[in-house]
PDB file of N, CA and C in Angstrom:
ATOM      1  N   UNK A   1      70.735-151.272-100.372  1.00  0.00           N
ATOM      2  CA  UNK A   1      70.662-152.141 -99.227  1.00  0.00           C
ATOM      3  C   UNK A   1      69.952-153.432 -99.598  1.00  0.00           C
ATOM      4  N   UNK A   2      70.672-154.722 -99.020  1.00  0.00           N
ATOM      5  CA  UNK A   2      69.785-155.819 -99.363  1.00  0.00           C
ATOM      6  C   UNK A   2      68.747-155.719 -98.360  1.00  0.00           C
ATOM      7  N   UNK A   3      67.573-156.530 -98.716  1.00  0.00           N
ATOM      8  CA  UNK A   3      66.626-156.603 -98.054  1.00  0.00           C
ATOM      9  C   UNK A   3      66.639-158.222 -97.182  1.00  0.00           C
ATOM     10  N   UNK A   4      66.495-158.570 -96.019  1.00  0.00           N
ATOM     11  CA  UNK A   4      66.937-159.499 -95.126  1.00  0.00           C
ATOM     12  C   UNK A   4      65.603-159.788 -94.190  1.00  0.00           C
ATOM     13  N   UNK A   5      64.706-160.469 -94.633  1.00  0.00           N
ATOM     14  CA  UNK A   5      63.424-160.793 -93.826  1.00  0.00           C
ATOM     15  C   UNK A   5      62.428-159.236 -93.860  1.00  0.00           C
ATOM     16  N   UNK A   6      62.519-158.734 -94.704  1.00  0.00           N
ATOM     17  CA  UNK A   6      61.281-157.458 -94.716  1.00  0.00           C
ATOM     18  C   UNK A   6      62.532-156.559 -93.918  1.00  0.00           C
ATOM     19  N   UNK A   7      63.422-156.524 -93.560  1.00  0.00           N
ATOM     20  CA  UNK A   7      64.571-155.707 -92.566  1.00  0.00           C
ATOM     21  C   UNK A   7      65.675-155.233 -93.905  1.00  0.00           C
ATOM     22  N   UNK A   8      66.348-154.257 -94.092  1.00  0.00           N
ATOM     23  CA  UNK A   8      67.557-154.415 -94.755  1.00  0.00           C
ATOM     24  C   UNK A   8      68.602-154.864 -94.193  1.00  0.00           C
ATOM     25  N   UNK A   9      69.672-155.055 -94.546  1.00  0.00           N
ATOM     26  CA  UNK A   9      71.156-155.770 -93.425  1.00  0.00           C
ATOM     27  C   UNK A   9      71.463-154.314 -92.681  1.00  0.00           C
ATOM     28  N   UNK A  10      71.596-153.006 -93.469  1.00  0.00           N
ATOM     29  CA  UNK A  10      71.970-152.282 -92.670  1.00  0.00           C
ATOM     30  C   UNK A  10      71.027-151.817 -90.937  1.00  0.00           C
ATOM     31  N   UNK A  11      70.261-152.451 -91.472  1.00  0.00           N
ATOM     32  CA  UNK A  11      69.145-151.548 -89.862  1.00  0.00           C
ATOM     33  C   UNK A  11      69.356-152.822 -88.453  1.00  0.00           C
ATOM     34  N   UNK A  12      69.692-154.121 -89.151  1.00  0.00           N
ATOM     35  CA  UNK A  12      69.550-155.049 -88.840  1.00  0.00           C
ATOM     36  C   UNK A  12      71.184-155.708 -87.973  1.00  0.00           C
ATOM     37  N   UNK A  13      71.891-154.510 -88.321  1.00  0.00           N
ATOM     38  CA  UNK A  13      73.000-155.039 -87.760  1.00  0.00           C
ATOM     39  C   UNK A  13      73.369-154.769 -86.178  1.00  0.00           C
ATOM     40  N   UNK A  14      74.018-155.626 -85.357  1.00  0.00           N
ATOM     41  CA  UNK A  14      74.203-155.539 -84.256  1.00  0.00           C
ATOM     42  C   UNK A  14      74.891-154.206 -83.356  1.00  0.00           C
ATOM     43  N   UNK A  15      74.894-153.902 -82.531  1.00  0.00           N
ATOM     44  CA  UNK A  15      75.743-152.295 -82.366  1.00  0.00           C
ATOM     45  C   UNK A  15      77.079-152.450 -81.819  1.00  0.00           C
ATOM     46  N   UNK A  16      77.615-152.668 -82.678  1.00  0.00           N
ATOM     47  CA  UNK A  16      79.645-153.496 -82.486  1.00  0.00           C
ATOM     48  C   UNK A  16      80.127-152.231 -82.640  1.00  0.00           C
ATOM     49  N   UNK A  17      80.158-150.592 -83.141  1.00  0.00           N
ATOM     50  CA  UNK A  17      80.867-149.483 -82.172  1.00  0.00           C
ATOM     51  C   UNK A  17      80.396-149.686 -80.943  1.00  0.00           C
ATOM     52  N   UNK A  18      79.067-149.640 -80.576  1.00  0.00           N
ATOM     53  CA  UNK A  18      78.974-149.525 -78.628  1.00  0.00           C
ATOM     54  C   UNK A  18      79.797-150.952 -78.377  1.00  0.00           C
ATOM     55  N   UNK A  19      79.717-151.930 -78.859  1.00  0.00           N
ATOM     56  CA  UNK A  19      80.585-153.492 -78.106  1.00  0.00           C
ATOM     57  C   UNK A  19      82.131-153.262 -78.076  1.00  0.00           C
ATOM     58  N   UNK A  20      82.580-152.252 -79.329  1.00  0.00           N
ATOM     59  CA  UNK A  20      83.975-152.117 -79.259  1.00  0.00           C
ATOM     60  C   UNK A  20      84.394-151.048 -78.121  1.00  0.00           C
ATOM     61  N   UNK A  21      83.112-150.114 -77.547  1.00  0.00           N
ATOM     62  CA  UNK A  21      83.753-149.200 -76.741  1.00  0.00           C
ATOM     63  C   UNK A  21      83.615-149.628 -75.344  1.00  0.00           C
ATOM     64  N   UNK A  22      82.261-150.492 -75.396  1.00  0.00           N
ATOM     65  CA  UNK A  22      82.296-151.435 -74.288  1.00  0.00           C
ATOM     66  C   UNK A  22      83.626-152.686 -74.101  1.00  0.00           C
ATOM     67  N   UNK A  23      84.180-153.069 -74.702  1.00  0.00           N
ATOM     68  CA  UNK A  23      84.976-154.118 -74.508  1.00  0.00           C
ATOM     69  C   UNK A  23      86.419-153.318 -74.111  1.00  0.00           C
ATOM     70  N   UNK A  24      86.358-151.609 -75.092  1.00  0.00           N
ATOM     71  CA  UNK A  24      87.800-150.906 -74.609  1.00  0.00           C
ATOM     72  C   UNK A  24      88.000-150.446 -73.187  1.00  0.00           C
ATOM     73  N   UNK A  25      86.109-149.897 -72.473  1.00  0.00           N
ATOM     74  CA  UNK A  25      86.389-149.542 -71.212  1.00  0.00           C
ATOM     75  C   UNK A  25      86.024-150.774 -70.292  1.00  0.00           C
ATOM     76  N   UNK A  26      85.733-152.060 -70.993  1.00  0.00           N
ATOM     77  CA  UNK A  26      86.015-153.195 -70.194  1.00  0.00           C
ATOM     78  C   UNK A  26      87.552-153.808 -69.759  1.00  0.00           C
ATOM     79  N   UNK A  27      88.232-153.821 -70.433  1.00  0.00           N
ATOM     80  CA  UNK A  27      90.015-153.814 -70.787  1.00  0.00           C
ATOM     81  C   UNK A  27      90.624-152.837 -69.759  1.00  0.00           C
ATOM     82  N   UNK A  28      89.915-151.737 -70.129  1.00  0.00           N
ATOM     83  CA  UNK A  28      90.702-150.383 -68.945  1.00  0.00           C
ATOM     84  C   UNK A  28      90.518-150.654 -67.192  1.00  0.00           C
ATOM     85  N   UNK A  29      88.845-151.224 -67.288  1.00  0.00           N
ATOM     86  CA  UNK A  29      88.622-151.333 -65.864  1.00  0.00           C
ATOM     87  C   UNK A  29      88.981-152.621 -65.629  1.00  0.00           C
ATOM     88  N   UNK A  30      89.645-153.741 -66.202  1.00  0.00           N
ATOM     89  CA  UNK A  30      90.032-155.054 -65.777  1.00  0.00           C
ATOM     90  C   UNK A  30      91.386-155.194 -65.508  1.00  0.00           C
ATOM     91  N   UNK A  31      92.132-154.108 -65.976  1.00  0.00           N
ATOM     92  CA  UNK A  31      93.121-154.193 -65.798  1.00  0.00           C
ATOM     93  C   UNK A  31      93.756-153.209 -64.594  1.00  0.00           C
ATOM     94  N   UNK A  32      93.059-152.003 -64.664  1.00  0.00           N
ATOM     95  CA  UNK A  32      93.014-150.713 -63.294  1.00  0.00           C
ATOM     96  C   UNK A  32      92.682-151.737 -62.163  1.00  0.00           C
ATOM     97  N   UNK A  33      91.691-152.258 -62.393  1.00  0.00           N
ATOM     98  CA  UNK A  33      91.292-152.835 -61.489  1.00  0.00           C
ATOM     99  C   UNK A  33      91.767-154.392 -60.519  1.00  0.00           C
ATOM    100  N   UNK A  34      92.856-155.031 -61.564  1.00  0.00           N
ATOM    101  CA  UNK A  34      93.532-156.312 -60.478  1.00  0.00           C
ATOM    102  C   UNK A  34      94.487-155.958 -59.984  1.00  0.00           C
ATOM    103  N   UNK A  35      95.320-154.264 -60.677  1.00  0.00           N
ATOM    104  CA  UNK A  35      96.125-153.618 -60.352  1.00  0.00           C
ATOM    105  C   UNK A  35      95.773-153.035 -58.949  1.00  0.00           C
ATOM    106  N   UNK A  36      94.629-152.441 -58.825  1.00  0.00           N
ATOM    107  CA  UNK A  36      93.952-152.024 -57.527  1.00  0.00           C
ATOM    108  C   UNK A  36      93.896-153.110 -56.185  1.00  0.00           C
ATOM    109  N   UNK A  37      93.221-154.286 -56.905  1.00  0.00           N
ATOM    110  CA  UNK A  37      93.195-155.767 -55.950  1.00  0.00           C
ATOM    111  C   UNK A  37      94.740-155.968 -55.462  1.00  0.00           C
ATOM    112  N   UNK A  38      95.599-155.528 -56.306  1.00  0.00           N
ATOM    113  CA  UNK A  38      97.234-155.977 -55.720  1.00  0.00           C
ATOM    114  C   UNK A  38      97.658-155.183 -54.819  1.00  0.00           C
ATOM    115  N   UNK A  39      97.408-153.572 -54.703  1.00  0.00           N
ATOM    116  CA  UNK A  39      97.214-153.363 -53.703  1.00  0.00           C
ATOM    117  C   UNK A  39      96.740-153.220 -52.368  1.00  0.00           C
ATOM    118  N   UNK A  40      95.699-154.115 -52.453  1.00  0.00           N
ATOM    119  CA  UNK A  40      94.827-154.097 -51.451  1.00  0.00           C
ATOM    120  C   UNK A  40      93.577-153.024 -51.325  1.00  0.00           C
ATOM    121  N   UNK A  41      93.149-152.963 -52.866  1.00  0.00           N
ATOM    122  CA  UNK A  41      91.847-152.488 -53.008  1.00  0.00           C
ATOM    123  C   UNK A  41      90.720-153.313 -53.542  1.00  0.00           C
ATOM    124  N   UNK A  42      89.530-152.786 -53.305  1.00  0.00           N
ATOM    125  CA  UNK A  42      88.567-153.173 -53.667  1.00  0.00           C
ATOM    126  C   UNK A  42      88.305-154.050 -55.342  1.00  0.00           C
ATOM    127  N   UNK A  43      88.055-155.107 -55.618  1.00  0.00           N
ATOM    128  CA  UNK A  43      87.793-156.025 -56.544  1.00  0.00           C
ATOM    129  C   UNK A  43      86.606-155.073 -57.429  1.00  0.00           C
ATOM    130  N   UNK A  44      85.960-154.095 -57.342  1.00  0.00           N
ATOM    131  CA  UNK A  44      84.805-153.849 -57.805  1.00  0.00           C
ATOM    132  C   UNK A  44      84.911-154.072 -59.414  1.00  0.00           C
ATOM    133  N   UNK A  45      86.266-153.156 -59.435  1.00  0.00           N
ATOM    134  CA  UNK A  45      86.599-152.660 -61.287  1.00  0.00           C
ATOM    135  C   UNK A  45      86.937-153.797 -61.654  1.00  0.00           C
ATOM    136  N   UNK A  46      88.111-154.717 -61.121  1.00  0.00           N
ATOM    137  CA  UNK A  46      88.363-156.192 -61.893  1.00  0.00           C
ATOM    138  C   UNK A  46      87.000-156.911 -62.330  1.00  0.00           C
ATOM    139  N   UNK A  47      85.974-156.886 -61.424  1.00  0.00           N
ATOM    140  CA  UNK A  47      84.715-157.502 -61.888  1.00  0.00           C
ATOM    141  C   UNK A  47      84.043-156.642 -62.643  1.00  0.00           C
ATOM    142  N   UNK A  48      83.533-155.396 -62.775  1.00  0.00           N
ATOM    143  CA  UNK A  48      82.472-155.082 -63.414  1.00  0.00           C
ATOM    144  C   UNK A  48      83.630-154.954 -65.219  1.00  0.00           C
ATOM    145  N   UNK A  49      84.954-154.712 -65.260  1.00  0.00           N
ATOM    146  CA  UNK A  49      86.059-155.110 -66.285  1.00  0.00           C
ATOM    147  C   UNK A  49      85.140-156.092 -67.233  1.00  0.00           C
ATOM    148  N   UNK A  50      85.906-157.358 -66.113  1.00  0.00           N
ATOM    149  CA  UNK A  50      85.317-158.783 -66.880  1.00  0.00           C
ATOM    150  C   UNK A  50      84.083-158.414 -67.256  1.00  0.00           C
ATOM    151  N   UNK A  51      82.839-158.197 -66.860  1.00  0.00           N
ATOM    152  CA  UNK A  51      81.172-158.063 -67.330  1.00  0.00           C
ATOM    153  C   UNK A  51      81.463-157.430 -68.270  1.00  0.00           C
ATOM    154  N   UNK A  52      81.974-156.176 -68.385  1.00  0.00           N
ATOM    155  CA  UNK A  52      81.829-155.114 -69.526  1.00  0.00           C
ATOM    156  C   UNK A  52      82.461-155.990 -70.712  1.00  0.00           C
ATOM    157  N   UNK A  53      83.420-156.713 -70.982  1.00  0.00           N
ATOM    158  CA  UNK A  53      84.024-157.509 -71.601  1.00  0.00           C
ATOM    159  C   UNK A  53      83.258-158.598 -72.239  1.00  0.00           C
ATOM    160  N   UNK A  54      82.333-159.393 -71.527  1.00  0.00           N
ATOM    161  CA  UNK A  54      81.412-160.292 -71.712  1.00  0.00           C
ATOM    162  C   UNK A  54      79.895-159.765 -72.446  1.00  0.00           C
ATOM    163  N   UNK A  55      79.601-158.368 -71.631  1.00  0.00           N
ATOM    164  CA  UNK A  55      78.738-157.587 -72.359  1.00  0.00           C
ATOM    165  C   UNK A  55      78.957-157.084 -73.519  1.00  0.00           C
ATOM    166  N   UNK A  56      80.385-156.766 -73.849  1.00  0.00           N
ATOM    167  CA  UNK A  56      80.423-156.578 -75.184  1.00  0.00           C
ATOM    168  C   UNK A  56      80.580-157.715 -76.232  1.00  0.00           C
ATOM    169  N   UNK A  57      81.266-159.071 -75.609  1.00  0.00           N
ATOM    170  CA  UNK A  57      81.193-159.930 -76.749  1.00  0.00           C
ATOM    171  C   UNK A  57      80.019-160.352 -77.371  1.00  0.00           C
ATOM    172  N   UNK A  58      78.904-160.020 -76.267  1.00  0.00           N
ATOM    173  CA  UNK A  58      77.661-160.502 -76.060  1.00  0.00           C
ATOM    174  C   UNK A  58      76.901-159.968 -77.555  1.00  0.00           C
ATOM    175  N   UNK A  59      77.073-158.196 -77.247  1.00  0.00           N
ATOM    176  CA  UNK A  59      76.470-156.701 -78.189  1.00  0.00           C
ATOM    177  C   UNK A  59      77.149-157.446 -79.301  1.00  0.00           C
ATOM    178  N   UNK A  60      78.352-157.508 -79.250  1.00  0.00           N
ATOM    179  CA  UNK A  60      79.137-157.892 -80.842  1.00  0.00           C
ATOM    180  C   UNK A  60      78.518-158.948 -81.721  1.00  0.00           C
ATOM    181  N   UNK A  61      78.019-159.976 -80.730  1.00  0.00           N
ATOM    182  CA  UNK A  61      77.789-161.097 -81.570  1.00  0.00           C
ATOM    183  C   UNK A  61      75.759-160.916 -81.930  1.00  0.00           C
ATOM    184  N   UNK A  62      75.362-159.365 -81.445  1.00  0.00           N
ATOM    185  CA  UNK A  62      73.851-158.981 -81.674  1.00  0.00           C
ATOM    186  C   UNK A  62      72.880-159.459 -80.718  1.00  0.00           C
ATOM    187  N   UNK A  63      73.485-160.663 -79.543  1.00  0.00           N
ATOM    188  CA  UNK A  63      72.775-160.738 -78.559  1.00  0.00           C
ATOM    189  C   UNK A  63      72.186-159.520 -77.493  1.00  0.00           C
ATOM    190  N   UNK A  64      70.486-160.062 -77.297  1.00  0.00           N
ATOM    191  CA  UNK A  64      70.030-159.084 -76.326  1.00  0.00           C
ATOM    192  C   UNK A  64      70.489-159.584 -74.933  1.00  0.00           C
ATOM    193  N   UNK A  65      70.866-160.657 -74.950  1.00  0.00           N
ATOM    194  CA  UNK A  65      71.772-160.800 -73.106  1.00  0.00           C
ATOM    195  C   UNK A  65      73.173-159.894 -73.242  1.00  0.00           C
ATOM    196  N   UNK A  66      73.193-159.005 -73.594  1.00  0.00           N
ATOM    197  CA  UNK A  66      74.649-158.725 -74.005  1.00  0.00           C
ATOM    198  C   UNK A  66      73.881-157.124 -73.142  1.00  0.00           C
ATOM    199  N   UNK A  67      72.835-156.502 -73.383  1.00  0.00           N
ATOM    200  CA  UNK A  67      72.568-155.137 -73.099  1.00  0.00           C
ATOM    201  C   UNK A  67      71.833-155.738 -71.556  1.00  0.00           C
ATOM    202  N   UNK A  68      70.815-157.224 -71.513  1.00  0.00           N
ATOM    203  CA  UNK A  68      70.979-157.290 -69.781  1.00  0.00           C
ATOM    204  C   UNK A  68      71.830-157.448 -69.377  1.00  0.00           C
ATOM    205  N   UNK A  69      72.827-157.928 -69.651  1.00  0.00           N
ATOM    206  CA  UNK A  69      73.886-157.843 -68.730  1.00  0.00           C
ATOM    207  C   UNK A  69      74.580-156.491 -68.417  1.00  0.00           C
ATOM    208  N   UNK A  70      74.419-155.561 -69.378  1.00  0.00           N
ATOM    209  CA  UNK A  70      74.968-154.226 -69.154  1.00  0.00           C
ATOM    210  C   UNK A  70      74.106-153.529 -68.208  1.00  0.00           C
ATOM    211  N   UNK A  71      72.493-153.932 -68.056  1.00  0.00           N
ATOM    212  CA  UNK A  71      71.853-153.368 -66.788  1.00  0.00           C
ATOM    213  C   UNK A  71      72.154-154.315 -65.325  1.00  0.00           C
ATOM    214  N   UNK A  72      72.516-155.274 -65.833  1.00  0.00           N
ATOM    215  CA  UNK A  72      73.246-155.724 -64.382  1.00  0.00           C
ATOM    216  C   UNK A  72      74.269-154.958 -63.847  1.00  0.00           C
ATOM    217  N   UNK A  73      75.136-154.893 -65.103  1.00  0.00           N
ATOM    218  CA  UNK A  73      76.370-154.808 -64.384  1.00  0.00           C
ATOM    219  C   UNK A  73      75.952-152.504 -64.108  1.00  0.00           C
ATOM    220  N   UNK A  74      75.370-151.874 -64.377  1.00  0.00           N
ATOM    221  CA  UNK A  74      74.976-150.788 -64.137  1.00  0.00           C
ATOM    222  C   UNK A  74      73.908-150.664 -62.742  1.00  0.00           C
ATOM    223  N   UNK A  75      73.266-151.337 -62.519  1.00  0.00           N
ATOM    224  CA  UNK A  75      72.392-151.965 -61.158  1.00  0.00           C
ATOM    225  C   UNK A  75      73.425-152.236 -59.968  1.00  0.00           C
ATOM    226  N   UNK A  76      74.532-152.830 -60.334  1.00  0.00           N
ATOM    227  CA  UNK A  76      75.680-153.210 -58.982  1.00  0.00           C
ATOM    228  C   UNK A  76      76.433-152.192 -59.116  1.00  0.00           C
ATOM    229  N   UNK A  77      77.288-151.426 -60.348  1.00  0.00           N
ATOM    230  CA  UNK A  77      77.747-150.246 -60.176  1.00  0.00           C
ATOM    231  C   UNK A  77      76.823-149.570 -59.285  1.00  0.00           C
ATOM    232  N   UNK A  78      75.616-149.222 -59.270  1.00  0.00           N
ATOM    233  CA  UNK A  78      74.955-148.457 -58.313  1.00  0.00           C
ATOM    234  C   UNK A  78      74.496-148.650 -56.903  1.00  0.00           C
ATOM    235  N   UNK A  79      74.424-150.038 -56.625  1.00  0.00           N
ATOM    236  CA  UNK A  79      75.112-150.594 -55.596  1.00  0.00           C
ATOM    237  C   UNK A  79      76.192-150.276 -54.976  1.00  0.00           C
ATOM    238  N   UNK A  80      77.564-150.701 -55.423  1.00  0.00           N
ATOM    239  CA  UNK A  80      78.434-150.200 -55.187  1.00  0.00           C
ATOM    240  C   UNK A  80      78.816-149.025 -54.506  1.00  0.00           C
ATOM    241  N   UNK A  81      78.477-148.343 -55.589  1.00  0.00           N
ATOM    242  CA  UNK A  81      78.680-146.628 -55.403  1.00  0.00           C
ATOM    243  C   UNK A  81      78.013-146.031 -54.137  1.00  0.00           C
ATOM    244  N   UNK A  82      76.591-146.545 -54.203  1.00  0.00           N
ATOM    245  CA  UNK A  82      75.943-145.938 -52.792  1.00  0.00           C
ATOM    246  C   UNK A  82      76.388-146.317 -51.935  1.00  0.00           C
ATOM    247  N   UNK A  83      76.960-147.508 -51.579  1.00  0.00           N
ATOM    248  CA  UNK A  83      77.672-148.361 -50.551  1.00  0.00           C
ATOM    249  C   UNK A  83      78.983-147.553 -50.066  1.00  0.00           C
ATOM    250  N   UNK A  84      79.508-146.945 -51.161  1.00  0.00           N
ATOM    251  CA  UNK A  84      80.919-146.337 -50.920  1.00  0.00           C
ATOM    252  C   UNK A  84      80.931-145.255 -50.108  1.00  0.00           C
ATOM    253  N   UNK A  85      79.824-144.437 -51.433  1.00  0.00           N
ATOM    254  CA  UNK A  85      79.879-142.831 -50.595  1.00  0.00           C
ATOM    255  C   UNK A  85      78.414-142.294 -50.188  1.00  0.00           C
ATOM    256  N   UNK A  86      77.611-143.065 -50.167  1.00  0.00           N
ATOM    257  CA  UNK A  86      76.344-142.731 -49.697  1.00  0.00           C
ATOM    258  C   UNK A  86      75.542-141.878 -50.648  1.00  0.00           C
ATOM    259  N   UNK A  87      74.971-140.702 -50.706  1.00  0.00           N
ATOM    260  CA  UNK A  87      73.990-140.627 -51.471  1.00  0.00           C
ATOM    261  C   UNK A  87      75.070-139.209 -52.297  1.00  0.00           C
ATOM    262  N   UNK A  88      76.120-138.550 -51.630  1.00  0.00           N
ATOM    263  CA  UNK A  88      76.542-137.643 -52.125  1.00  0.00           C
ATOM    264  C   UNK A  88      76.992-137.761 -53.836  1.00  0.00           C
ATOM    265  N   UNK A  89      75.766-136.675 -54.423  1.00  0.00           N
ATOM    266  CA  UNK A  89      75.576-136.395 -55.883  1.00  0.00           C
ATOM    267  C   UNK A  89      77.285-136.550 -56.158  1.00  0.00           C
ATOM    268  N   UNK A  90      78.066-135.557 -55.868  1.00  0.00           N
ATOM    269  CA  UNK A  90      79.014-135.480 -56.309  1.00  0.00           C
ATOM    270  C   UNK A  90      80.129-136.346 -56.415  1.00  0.00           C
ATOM    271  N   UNK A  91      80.279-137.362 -55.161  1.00  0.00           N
ATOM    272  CA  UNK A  91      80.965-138.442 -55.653  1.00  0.00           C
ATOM    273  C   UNK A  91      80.533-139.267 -56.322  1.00  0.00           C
ATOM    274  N   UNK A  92      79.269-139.526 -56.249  1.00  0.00           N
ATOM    275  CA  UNK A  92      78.245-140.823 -57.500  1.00  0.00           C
ATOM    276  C   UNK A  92      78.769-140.089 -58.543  1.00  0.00           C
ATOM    277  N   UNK A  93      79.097-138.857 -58.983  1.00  0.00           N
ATOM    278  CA  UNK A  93      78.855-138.307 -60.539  1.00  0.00           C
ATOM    279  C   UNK A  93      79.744-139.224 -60.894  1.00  0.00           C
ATOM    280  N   UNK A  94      81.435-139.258 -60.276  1.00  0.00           N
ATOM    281  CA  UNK A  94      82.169-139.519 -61.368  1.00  0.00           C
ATOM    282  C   UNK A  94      82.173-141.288 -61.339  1.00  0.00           C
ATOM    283  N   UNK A  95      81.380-141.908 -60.650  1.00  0.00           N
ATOM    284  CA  UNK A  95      81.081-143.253 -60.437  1.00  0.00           C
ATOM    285  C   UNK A  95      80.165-144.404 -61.300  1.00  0.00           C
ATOM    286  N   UNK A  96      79.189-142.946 -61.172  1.00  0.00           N
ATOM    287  CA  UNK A  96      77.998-143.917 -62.166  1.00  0.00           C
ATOM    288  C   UNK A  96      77.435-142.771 -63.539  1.00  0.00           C
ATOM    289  N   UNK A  97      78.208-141.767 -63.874  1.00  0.00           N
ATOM    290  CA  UNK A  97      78.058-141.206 -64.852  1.00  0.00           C
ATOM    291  C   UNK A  97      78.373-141.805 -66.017  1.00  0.00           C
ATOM    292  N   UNK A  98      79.413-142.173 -66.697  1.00  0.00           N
ATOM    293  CA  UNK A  98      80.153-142.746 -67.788  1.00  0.00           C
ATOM    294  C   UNK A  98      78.763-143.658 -67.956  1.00  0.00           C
ATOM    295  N   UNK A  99      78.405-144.766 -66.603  1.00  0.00           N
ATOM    296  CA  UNK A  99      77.285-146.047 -67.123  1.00  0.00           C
ATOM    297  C   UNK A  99      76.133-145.769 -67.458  1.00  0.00           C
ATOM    298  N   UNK A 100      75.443-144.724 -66.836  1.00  0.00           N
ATOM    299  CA  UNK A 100      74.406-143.814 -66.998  1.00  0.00           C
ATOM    300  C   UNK A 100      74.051-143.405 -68.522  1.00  0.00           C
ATOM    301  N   UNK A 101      75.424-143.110 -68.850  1.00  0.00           N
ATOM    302  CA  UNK A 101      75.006-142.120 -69.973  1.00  0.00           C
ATOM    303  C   UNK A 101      75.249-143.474 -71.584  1.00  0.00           C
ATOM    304  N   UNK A 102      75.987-144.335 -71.073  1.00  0.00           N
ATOM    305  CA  UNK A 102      76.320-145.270 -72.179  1.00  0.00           C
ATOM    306  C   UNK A 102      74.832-146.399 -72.393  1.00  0.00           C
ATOM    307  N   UNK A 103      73.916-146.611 -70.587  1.00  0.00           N
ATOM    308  CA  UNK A 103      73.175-147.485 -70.703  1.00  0.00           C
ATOM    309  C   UNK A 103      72.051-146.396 -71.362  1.00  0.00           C
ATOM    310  N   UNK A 104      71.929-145.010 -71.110  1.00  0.00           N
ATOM    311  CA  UNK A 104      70.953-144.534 -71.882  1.00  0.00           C
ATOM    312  C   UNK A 104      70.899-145.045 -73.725  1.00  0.00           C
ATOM    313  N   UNK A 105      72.203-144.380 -73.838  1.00  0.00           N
ATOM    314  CA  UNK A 105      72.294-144.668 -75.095  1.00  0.00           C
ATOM    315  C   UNK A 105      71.907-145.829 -75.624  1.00  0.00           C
ATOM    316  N   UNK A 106      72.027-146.967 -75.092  1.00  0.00           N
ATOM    317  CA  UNK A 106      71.541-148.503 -75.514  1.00  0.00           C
ATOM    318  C   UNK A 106      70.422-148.922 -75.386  1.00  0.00           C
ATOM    319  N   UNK A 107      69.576-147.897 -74.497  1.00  0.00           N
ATOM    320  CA  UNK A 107      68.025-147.599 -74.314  1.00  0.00           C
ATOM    321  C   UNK A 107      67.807-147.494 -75.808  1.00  0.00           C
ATOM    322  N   UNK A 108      67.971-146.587 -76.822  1.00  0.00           N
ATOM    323  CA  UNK A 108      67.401-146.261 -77.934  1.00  0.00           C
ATOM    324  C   UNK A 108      67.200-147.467 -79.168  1.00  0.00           C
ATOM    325  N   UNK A 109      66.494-146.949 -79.627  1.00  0.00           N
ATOM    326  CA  UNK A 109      65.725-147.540 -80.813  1.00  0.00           C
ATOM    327  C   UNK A 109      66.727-148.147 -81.609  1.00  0.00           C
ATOM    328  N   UNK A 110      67.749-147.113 -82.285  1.00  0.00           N
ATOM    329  CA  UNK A 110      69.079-147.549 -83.171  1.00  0.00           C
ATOM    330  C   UNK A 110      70.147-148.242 -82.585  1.00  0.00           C
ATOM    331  N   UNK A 111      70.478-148.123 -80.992  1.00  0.00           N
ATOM    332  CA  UNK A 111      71.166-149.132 -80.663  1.00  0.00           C
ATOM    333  C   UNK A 111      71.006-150.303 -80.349  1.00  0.00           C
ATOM    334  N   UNK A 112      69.367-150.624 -79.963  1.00  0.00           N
ATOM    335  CA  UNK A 112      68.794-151.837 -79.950  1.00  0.00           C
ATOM    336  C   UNK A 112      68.985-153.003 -81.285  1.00  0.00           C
ATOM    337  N   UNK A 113      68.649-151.948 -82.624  1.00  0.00           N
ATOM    338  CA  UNK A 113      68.896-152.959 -83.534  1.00  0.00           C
ATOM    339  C   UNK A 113      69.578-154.016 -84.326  1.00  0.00           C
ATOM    340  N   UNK A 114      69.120-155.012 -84.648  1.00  0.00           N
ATOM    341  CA  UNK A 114      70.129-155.870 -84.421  1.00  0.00           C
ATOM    342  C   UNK A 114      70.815-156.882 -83.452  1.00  0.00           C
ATOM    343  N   UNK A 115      69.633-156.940 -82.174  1.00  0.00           N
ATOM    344  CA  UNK A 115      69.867-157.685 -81.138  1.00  0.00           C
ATOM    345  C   UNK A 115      68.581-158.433 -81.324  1.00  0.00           C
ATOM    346  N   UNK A 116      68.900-159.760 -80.833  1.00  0.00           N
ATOM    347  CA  UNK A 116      68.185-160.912 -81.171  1.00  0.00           C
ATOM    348  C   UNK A 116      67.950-161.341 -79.552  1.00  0.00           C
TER     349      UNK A 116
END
């Protein structure tokens, strides 16, 4: 490993698997989602789409506005969600689970690294 400011490059690199899986389920929900708006549903997924999209170009390029923005856009998902179905566990699961468990992951030490 080269060594890169007392850091090696490898520890030091940005977390572009989480930006690529963020940008794939950004793509899925931007597109479910204007599909939804055409029918006369709710805009939620077309927007939080776009964020997830922006949040990942963000992660890709090693920016730390790239993981606030992923607690934004996880803060209005939860918004959202309570707004929809109120406090019932079981419809939040399949609502704010997937964000839950991806913003944990970006909580950690190794996915942090590499954000500037």
């Amino acid at each position: 490993m080269i060594q890169v400011g007392g850091r090696s490059t490898r520890s030091a690199r940005p977390p572009r698997l989480f930006a690529l899986l963020l940008l794939l389920l950004g793509a899925v929900f931007t597109a479910g989602g204007l599909q939804l708006v055409l029918l006369g549903g709710s805009p939620y997924y077309a927007v939080a789409g776009v964020a997830l999209i922006l949040s990942a170009v963000l992660l890709w390029r090693g920016r730390r506005s790239g993981a606030w923005l992923y607690l934004l856009i996880l803060l209005g998902t939860l918004g959202w969600a309570l707004w929809e179905v109120g406090l019932d566990f079981w419809q939040l699961l399949p609502r704010l689970g997937i964000f839950i468990v991806l913003g944990l992951w970006l909580l950690t030490p190794w996915a942090r690294r590499g954000l500037i």
